[in-house]
N, C-alpha and C. Protein backbone atom coordinates (compact mmCIF):
# COMPACT_ATOMS: atom_id res chain seq x y z
N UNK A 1 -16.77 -6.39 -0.63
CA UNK A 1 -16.51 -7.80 -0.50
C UNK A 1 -15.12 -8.02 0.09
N UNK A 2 -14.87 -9.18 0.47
CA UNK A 2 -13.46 -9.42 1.60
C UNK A 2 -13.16 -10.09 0.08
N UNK A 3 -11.91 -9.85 0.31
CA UNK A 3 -10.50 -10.51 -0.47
C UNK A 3 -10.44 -12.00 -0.07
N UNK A 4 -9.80 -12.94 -0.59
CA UNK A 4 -9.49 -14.11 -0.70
C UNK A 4 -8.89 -14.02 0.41
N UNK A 5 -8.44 -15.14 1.55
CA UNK A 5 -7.65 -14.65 2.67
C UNK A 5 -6.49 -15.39 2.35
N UNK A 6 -6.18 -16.33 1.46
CA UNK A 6 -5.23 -16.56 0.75
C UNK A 6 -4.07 -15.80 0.44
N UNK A 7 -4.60 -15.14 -0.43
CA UNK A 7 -4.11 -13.41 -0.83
C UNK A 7 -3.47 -12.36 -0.19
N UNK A 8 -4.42 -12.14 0.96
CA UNK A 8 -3.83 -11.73 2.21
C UNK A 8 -3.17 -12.04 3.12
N UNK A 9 -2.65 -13.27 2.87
CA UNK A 9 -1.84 -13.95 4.30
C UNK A 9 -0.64 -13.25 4.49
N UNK A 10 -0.81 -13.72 5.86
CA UNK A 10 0.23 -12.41 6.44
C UNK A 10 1.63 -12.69 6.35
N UNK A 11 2.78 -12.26 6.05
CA UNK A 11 4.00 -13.29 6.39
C UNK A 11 4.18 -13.87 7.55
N UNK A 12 5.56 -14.48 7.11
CA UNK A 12 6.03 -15.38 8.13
C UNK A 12 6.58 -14.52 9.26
N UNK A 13 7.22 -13.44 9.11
CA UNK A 13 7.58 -12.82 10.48
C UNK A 13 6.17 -11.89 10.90
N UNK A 14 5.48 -11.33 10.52
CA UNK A 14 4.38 -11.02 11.20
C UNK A 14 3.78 -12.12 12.07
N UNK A 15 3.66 -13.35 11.57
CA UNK A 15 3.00 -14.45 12.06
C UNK A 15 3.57 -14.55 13.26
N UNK A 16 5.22 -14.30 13.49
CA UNK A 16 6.54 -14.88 14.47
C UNK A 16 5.91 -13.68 15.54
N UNK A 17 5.93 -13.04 14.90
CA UNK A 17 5.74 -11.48 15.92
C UNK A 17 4.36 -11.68 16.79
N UNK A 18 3.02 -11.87 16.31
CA UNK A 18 2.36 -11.77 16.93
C UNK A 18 1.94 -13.29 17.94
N UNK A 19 2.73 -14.14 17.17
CA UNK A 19 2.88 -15.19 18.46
C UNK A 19 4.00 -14.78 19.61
N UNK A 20 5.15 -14.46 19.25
CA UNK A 20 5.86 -13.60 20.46
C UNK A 20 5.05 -12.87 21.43
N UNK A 21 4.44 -11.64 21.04
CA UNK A 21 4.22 -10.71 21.80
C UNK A 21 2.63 -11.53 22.55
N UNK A 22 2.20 -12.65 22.07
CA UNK A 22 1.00 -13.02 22.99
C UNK A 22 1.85 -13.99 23.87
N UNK A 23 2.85 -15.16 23.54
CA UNK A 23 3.05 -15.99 24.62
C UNK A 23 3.81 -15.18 25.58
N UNK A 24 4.57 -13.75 24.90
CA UNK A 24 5.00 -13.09 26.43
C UNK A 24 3.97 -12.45 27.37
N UNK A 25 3.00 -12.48 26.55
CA UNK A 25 2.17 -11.83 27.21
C UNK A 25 1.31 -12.85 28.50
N UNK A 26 1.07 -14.40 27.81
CA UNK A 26 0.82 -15.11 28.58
C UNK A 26 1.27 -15.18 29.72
N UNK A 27 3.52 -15.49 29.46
CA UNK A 27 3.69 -15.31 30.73
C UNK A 27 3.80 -14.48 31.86
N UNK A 28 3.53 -13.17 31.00
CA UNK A 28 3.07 -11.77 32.17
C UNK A 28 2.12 -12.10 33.01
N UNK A 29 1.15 -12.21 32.27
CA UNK A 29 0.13 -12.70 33.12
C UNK A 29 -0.08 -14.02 34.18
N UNK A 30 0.89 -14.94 34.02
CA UNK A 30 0.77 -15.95 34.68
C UNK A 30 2.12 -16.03 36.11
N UNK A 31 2.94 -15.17 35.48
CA UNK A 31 3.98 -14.85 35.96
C UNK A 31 3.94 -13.91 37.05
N UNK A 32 3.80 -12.39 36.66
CA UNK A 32 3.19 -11.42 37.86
C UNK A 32 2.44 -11.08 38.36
N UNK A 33 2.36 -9.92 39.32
CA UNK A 33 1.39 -9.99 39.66
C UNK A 33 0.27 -8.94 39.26
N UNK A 34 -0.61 -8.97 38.63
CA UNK A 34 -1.45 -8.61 37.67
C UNK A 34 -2.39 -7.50 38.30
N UNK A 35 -2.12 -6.66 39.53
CA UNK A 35 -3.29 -6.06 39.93
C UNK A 35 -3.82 -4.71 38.92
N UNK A 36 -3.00 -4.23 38.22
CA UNK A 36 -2.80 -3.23 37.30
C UNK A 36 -2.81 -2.01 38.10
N UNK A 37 -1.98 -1.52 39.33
CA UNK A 37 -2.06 -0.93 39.71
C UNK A 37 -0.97 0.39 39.15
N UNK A 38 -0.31 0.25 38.67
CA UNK A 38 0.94 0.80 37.48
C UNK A 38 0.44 1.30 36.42
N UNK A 39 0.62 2.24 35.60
CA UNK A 39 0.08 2.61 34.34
C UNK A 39 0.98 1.97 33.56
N UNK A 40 1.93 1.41 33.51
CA UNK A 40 2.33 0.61 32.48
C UNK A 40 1.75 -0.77 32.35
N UNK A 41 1.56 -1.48 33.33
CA UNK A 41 0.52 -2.37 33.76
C UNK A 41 -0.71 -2.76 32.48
N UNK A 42 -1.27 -1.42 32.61
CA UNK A 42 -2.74 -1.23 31.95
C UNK A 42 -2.16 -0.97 30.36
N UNK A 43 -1.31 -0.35 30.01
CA UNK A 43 -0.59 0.01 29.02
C UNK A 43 -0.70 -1.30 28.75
N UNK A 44 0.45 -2.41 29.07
CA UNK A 44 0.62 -3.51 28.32
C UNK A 44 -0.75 -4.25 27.95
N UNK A 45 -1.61 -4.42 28.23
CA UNK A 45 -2.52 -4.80 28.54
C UNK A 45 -3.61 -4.43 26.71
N UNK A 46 -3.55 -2.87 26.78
CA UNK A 46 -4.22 -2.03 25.94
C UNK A 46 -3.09 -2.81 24.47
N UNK A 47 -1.60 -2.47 24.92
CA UNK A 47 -1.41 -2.85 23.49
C UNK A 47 -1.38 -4.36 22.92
N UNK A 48 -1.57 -5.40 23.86
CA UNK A 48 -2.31 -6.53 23.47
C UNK A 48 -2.99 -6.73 22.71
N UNK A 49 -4.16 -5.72 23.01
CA UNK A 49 -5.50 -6.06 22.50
C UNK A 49 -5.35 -4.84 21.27
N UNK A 50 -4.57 -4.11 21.35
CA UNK A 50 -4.75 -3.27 19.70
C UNK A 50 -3.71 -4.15 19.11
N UNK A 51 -2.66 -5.60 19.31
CA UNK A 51 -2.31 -5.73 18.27
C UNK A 51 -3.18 -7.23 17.36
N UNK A 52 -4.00 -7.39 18.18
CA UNK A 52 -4.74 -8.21 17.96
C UNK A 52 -5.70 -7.57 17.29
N UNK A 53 -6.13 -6.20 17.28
CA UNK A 53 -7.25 -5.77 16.50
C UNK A 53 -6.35 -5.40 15.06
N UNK A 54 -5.10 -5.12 15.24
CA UNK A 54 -4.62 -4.97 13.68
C UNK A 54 -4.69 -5.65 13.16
N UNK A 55 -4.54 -6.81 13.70
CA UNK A 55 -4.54 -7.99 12.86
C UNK A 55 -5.61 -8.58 12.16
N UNK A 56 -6.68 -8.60 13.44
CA UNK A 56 -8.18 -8.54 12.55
C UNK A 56 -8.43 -7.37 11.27
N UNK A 57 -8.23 -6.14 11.92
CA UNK A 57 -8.59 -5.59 10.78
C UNK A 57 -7.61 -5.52 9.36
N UNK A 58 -6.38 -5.66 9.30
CA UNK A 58 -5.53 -6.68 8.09
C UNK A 58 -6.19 -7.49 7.42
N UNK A 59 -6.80 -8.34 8.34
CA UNK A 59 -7.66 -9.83 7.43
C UNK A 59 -9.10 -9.40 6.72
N UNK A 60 -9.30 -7.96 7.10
CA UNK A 60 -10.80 -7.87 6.83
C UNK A 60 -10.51 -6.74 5.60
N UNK A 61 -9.32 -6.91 5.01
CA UNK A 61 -9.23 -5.40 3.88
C UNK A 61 -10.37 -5.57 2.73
N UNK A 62 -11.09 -4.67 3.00
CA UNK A 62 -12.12 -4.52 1.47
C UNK A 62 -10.85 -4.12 -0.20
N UNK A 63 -11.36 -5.12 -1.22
CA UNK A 63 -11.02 -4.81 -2.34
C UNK A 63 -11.06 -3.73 -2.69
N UNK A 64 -9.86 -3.02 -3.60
CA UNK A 64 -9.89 -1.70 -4.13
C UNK A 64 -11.19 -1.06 -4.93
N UNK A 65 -11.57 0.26 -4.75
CA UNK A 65 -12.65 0.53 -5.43
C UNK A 65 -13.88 0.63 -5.00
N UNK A 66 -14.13 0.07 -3.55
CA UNK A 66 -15.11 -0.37 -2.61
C UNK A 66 -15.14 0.98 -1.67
N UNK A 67 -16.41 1.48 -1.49
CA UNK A 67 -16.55 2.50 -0.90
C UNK A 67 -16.01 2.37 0.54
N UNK A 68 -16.39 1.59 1.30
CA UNK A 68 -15.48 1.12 2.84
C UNK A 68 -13.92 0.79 3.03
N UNK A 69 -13.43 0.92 1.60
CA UNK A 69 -11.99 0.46 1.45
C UNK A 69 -11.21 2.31 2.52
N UNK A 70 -11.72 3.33 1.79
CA UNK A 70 -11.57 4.57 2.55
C UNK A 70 -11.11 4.17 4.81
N UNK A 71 -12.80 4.01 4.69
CA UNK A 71 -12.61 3.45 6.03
C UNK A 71 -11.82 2.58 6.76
N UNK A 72 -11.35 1.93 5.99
CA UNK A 72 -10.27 0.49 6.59
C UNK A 72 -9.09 1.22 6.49
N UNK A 73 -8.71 1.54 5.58
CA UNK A 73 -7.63 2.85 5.53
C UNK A 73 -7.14 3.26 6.70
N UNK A 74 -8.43 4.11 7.11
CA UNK A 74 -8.33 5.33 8.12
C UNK A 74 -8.20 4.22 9.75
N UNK A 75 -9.03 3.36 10.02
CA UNK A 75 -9.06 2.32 10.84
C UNK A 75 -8.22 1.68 11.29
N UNK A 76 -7.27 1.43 10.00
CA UNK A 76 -5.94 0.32 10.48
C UNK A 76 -4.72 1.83 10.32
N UNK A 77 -4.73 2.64 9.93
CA UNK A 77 -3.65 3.52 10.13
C UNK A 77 -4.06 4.17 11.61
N UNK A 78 -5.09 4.27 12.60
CA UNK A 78 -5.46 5.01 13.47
C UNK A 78 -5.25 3.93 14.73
N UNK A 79 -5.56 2.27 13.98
CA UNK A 79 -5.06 1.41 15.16
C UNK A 79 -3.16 1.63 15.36
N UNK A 80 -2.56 1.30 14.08
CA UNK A 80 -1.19 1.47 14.11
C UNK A 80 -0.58 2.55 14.56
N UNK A 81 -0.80 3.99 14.21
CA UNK A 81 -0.64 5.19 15.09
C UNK A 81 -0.36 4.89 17.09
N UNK A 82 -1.86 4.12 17.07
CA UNK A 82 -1.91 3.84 18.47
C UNK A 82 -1.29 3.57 19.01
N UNK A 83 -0.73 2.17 18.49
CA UNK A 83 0.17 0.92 18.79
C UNK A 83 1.43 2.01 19.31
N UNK A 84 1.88 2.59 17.83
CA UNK A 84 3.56 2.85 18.32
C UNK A 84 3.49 4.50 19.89
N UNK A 85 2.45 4.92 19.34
CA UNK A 85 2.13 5.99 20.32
C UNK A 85 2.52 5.36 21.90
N UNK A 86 1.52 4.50 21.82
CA UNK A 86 1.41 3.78 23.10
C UNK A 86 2.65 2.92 23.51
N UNK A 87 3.34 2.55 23.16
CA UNK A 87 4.45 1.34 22.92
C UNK A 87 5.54 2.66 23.68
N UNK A 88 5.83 3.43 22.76
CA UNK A 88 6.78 4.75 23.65
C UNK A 88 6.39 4.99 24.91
N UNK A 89 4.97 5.54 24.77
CA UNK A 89 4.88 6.40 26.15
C UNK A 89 5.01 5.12 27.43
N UNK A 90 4.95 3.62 27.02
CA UNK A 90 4.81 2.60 27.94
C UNK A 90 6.47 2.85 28.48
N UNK A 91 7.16 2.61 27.13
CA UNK A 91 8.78 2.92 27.76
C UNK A 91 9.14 3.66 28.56
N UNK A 92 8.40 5.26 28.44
CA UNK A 92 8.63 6.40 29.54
C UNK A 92 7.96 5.90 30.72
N UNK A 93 6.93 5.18 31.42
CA UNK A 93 6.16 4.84 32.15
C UNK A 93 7.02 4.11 32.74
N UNK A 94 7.34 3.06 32.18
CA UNK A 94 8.29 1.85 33.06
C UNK A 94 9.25 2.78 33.57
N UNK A 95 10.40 3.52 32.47
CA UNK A 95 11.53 4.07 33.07
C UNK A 95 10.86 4.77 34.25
N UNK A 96 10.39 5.60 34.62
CA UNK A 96 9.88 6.31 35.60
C UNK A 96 9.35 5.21 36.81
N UNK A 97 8.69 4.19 36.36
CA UNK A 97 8.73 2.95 37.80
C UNK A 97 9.78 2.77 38.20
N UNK A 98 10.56 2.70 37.31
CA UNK A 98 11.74 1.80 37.45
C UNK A 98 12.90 3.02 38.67
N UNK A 99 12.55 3.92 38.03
CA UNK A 99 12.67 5.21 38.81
C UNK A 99 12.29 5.40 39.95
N UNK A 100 11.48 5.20 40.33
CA UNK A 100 10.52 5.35 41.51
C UNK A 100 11.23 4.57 42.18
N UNK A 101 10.58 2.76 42.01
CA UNK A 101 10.96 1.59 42.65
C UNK A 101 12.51 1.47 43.07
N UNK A 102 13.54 2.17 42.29
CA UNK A 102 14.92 2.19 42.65
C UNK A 102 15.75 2.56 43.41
N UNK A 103 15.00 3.94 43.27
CA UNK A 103 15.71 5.29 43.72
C UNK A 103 16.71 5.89 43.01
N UNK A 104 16.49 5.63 41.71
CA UNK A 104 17.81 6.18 40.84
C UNK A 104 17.86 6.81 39.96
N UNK A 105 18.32 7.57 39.35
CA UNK A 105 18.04 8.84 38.49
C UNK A 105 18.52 8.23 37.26
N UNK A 106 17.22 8.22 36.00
CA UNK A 106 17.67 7.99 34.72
C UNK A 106 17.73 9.22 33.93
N UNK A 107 18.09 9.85 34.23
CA UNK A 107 17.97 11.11 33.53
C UNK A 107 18.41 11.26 32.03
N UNK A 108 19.68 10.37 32.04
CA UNK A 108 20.67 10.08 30.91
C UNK A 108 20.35 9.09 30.42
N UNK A 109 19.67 8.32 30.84
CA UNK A 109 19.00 7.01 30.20
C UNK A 109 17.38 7.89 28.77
N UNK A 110 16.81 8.22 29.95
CA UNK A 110 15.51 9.54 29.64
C UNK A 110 15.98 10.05 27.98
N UNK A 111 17.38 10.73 28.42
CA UNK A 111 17.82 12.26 27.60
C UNK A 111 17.86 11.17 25.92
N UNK A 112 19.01 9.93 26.71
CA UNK A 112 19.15 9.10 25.29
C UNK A 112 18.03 8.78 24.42
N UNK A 113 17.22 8.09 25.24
CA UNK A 113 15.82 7.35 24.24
C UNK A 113 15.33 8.38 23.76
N UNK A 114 15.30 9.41 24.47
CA UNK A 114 14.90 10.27 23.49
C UNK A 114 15.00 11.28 22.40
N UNK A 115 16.70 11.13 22.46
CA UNK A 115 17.46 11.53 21.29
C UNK A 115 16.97 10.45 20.32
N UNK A 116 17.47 9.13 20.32
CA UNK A 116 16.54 8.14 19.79
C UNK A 116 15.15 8.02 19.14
N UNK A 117 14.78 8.62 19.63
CA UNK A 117 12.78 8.60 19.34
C UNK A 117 13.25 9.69 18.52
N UNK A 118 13.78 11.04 18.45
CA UNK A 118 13.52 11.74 17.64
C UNK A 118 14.45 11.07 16.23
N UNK A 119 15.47 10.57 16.41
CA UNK A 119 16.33 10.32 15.08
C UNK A 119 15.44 9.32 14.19
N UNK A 120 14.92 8.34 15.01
CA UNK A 120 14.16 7.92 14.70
C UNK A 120 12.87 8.22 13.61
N UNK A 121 12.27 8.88 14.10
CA UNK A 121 11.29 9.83 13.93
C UNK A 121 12.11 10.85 12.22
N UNK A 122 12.75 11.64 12.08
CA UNK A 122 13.30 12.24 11.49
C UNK A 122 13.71 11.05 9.99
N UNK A 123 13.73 9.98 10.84
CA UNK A 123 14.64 9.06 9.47
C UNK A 123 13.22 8.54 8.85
N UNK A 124 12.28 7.97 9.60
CA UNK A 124 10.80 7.27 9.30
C UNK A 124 10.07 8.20 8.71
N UNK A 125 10.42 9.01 8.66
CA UNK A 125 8.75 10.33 8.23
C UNK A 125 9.26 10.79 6.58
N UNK A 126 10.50 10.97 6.30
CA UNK A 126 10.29 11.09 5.22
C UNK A 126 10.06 10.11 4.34
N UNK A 127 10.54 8.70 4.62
CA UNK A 127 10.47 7.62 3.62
C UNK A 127 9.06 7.72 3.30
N UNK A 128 7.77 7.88 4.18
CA UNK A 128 6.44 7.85 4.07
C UNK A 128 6.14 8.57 2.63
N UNK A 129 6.85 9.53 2.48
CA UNK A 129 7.12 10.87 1.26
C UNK A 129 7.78 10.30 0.23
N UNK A 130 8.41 9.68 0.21
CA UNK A 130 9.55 9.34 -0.41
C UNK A 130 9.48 8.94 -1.88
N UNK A 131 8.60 8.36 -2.09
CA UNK A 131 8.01 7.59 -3.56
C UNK A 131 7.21 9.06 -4.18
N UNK A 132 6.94 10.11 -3.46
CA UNK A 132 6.13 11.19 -3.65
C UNK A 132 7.55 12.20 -4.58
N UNK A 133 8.36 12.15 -3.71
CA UNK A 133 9.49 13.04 -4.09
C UNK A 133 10.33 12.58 -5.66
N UNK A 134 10.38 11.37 -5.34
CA UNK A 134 10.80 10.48 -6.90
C UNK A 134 10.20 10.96 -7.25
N UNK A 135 8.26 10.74 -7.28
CA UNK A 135 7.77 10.86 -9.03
C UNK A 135 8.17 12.08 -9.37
N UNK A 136 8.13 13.22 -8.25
CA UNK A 136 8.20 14.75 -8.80
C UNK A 136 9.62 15.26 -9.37
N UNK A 137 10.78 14.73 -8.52
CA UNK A 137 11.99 14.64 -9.38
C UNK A 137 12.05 14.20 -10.94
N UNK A 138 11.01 12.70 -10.76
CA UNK A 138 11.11 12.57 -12.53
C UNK A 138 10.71 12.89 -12.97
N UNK A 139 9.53 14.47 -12.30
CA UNK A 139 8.44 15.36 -13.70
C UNK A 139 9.15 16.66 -14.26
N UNK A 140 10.08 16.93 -13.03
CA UNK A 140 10.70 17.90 -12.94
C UNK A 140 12.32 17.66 -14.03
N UNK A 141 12.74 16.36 -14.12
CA UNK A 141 14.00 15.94 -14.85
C UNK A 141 13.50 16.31 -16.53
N UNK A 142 11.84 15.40 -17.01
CA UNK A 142 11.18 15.31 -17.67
C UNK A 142 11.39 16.94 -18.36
N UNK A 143 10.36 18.12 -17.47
CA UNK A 143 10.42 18.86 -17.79
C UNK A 143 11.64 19.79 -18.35
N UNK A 144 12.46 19.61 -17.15
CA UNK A 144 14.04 20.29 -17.43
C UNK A 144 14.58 19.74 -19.62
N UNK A 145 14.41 18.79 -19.74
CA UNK A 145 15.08 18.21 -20.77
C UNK A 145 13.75 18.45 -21.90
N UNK A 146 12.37 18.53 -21.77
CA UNK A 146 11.65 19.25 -22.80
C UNK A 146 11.70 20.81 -22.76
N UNK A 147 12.28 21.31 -21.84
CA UNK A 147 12.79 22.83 -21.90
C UNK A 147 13.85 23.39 -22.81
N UNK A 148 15.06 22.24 -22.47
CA UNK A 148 16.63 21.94 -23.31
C UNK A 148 16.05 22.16 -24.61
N UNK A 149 15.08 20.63 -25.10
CA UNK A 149 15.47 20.66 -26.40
C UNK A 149 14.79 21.40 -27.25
N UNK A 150 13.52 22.34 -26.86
CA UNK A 150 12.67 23.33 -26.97
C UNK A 150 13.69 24.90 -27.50
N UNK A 151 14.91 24.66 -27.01
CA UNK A 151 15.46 25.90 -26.83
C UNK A 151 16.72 25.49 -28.33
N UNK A 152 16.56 24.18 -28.45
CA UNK A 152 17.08 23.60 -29.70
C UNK A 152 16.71 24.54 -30.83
């Protein structure tokens, strides 16, 4: 069964965000020129429409306990994966137009973002862990001090 959508409402900056990224998107489209002949082009395009499917699938979370709850899981973590996957490699795409179209070597531009992407990367991946590492610190504190007073 779907959740109350009450319940689920999304915040206020999610709300801000995905009206941003569609009216810019509007004026991309109304603005340039749209042949999609660019792979970043088609890129922007793709992550449009996956952030619009996160969003649907956000609103559609099955209640805990629900055999399809698994699936929504796997669904909205495999759309979001996408998103940021795609969102980078769009950055490398442009820089490299931008490259092309210029004639100018970003090499040091390149080297940075992607010192970036990895620090990045390095700082985001453990927090994912992070609540994992607490509980085991506090089984492990737990244990340490029924060891102590054992030896009482």
């Amino acid at each position: 069964m779907l959740r109350n959508l009450k319940s689920s409402r999304p915040s206020t900056f999610q709300v801000i965000a995905v009206l941003a990224v569609t009216c810019s998107a509007v004026v991309a489209f109304t603005k340039f020129d749209n042949a999609f002949t660019y792979t970043h082009e088609s890129l922007r395009l793709a992550l449009g429409i996956l952030m619009w499917l996160a969003l649907f699938v956000g609103l559609i979370r099955p209640d805990h306990g629900v055999r399809s709850r698994s699936v929504w899981y796997g669904l909205r973590w495999i759309v979001g994966t996408a998103r940021v996957i795609l969102i980078y490699y769009n950055i490398y795409t442009r820089l490299h137009a931008y490259m092309v179209m210029r004639g100018m070597r970003l090499q040091t531009l390149q080297t940075l973002f992607s010192i970036r992407l990895g620090f990045i990367g390095l700082m985001y991946l453990p927090q994912d862990r992070r609540m994992l590492y607490c509980s085991r610190s506090r089984i492990f504190d737990d244990w340490d001090r029924n060891v102590q007073l054992s030896k009482l």
